[in-house]
Protein backbone atom coordinates (compact mmCIF):
# COMPACT_ATOMS: atom_id res chain seq x y z
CA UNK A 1 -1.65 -48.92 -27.34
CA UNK A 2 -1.58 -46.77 -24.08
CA UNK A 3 -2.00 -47.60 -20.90
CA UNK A 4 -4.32 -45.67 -18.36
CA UNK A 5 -3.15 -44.92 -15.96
CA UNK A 6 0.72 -44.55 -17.22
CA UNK A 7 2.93 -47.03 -15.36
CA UNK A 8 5.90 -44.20 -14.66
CA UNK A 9 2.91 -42.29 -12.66
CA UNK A 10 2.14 -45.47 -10.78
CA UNK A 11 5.43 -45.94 -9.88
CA UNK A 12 5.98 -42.66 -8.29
CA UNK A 13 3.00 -43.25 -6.28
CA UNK A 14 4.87 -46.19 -4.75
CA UNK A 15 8.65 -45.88 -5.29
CA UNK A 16 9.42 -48.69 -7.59
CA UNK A 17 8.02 -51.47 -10.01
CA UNK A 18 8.93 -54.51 -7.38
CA UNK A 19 6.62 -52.74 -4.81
CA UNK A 20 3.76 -51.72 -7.69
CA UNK A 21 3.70 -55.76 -8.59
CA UNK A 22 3.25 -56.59 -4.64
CA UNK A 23 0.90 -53.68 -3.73
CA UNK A 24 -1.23 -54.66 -6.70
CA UNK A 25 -1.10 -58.30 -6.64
CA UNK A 26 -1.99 -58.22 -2.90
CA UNK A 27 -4.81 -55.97 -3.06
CA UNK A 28 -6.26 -57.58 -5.96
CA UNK A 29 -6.05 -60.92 -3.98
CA UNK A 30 -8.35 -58.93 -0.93
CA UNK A 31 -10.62 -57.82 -3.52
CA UNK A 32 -11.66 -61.41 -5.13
CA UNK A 33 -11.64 -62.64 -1.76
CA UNK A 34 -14.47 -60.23 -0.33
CA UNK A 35 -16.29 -60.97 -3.38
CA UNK A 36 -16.04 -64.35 -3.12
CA UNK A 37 -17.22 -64.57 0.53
CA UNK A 38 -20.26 -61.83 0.13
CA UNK A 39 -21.31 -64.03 -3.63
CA UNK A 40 -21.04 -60.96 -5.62
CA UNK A 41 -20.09 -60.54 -8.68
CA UNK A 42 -17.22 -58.26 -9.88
CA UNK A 43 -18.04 -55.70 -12.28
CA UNK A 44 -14.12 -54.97 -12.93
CA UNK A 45 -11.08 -57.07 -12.74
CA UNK A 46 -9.86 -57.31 -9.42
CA UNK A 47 -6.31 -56.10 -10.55
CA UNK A 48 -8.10 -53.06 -12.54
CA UNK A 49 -9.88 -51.99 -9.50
CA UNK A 50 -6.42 -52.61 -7.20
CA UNK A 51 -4.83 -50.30 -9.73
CA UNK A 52 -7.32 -48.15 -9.98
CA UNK A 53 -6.97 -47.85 -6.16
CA UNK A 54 -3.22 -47.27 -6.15
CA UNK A 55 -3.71 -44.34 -8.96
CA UNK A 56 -6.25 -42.34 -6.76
CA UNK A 57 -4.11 -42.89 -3.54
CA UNK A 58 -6.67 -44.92 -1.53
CA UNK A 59 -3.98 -47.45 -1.50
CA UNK A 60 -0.47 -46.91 -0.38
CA UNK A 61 2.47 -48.73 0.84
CA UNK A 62 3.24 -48.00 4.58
């Protein structure tokens, strides 16, 4: 099974696995919670989107 997009490309977006986990977790958190207050429905998985995010470098650690 591969994985899309490859977790060693991830991780040299961000600089390591620890801060991949937190980025993720904590924008996928901010994306169930907007779609929870406007009563929309997801199409994706909040942590598919998050990554999805991460891989396109729209989301970055400061």
């Amino acid at each position: 099974m591969m994985l899309y997009p490859p977790v060693a490309d991830l991780v040299g977006k961000v600089g390591s696995r620890y801060q991949l986990v937190n980025l993720v977790a904590r924008r996928a958190r901010a994306i169930s919670a907007e779609s929870e207050e406007k009563a929309m429905p997801l199409e994706r998985k909040p942590v598919s989107s998050a990554i999805d995010e991460v891989y396109t470098g729209k989301l970055s650690i400061r």
